[in-house]
Structures are given as structure tokens and as C-alpha cells.
Protein backbone atom coordinates (compact mmCIF):
# COMPACT_ATOMS: atom_id res chain seq x y z
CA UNK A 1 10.59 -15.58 -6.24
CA UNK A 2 9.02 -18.83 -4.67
CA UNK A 3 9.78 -22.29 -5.27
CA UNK A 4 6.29 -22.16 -7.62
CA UNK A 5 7.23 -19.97 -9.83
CA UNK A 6 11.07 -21.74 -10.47
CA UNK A 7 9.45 -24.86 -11.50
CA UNK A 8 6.04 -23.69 -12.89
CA UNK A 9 6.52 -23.88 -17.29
CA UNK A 10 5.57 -20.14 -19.33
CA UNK A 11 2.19 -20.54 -21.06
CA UNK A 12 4.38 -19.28 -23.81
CA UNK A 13 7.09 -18.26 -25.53
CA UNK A 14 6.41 -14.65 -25.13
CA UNK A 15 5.77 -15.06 -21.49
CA UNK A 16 9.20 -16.52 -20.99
CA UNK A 17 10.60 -13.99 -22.71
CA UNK A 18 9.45 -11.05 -20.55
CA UNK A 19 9.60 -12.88 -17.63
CA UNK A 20 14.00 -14.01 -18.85
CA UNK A 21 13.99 -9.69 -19.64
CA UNK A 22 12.70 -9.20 -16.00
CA UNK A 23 15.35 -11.88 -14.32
CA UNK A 24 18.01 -10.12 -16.72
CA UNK A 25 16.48 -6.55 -15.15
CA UNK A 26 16.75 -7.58 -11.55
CA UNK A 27 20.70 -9.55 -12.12
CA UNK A 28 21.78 -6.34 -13.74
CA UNK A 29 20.70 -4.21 -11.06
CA UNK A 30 22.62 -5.60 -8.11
CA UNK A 31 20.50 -5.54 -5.68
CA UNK A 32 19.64 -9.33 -5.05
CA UNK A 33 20.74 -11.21 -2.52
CA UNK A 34 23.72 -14.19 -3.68
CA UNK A 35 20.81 -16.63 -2.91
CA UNK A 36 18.20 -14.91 -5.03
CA UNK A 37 20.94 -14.33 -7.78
CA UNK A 38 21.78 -17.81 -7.51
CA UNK A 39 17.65 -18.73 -7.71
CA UNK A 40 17.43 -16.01 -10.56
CA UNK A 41 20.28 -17.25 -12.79
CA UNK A 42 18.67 -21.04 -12.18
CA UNK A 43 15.65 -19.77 -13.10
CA UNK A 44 16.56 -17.86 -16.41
CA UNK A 45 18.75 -21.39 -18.02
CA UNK A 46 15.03 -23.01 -17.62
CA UNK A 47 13.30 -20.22 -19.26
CA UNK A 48 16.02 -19.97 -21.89
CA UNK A 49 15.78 -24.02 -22.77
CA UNK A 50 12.09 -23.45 -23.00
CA UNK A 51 12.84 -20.66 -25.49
CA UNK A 52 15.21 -23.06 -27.59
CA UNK A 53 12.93 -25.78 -27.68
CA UNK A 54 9.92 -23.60 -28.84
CA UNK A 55 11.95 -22.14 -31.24
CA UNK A 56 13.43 -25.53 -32.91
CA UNK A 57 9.95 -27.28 -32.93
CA UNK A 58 8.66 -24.31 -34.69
CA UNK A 59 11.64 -24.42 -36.99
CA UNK A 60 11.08 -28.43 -37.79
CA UNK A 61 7.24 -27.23 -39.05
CA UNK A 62 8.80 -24.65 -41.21
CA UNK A 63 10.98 -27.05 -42.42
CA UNK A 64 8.01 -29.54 -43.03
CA UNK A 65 6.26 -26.69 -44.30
CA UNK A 66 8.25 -25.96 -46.78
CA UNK A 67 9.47 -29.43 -47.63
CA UNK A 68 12.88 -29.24 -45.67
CA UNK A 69 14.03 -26.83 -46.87
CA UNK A 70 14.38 -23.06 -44.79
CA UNK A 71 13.88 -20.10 -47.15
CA UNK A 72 15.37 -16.62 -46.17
CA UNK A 73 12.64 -14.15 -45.03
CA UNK A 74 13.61 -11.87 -47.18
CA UNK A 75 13.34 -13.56 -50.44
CA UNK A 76 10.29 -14.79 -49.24
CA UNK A 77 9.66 -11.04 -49.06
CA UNK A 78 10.69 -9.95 -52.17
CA UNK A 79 8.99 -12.80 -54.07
CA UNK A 80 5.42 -11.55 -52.50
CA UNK A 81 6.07 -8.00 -53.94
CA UNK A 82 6.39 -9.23 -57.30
């Protein structure tokens, strides 16, 4: 893991998210150095704020969307089968 790839922001949410499941991969296994752990860890709280803040800006159109107010998925759901 270079310096780079620490600072460099995920083209997307998905990204981050396979690249936080790899970090989690590699801390679980036990075979990194303290200083790569230490890099690892650093670099998985920055991927999981980017995560967060994709997912609340998505939640503040849904809420605009739908006029402030969030709707379970489900009833959403079950109103479409009607």
C-alpha cells in the first residue's frame, strides 16, 4: 500500500466498499506488519467516512424526493404490487 493509494478518493461507493472488504481481509489475516496494520486501519476510517457521506447525501435526495419524508422499502414494495 503506497502513500497514493492512502490519500487517492474511490471513484465510488462500490469501489470503497471492496477495497474496506479487502483492508478488512488482509487485518483479519495477521499477516501485516504493525506499520502496514497501522497504514491499513488509517486507510479503512477514510474509506468508511467516504461511505457515510455517500450514503447521507443520497439519503437527503430521497428525502427531497419524497418531500422529507423516508418511506420503508417495503411498503414501498407492497404498494407497487397492488
Amino acid at each position: 500500500m503506497n502513500a497514493t493509494t492512502r490519500k487517492q478518493q474511490p471513484a465510488s461507493y462500490e469501489q470503497a466498499c471492496s477495497e474496506l472488504e479487502q483492508l478488512v481481509q488482509q487485518l483479519e489475516s495477521g499477516q501485516m506488519s504493525l506499520d502496514d496494520t497501522l497504514k491499513a486501519y488509517a486507510r479503512g476510517s477514510q474509506l468508511l467516512r467516504y461511505c457515510r457521506e455517500q450514503l447521507q447525501a443520497v439519503e437527503q435526495q430521497v428525502q427531497i424526493l419524497d418531500g422529507a419524508e423516508l418511506k420503508p422499502f417495503a411498503d414501498e414494495r407492497a404498494r407497487d404490487d397492488d
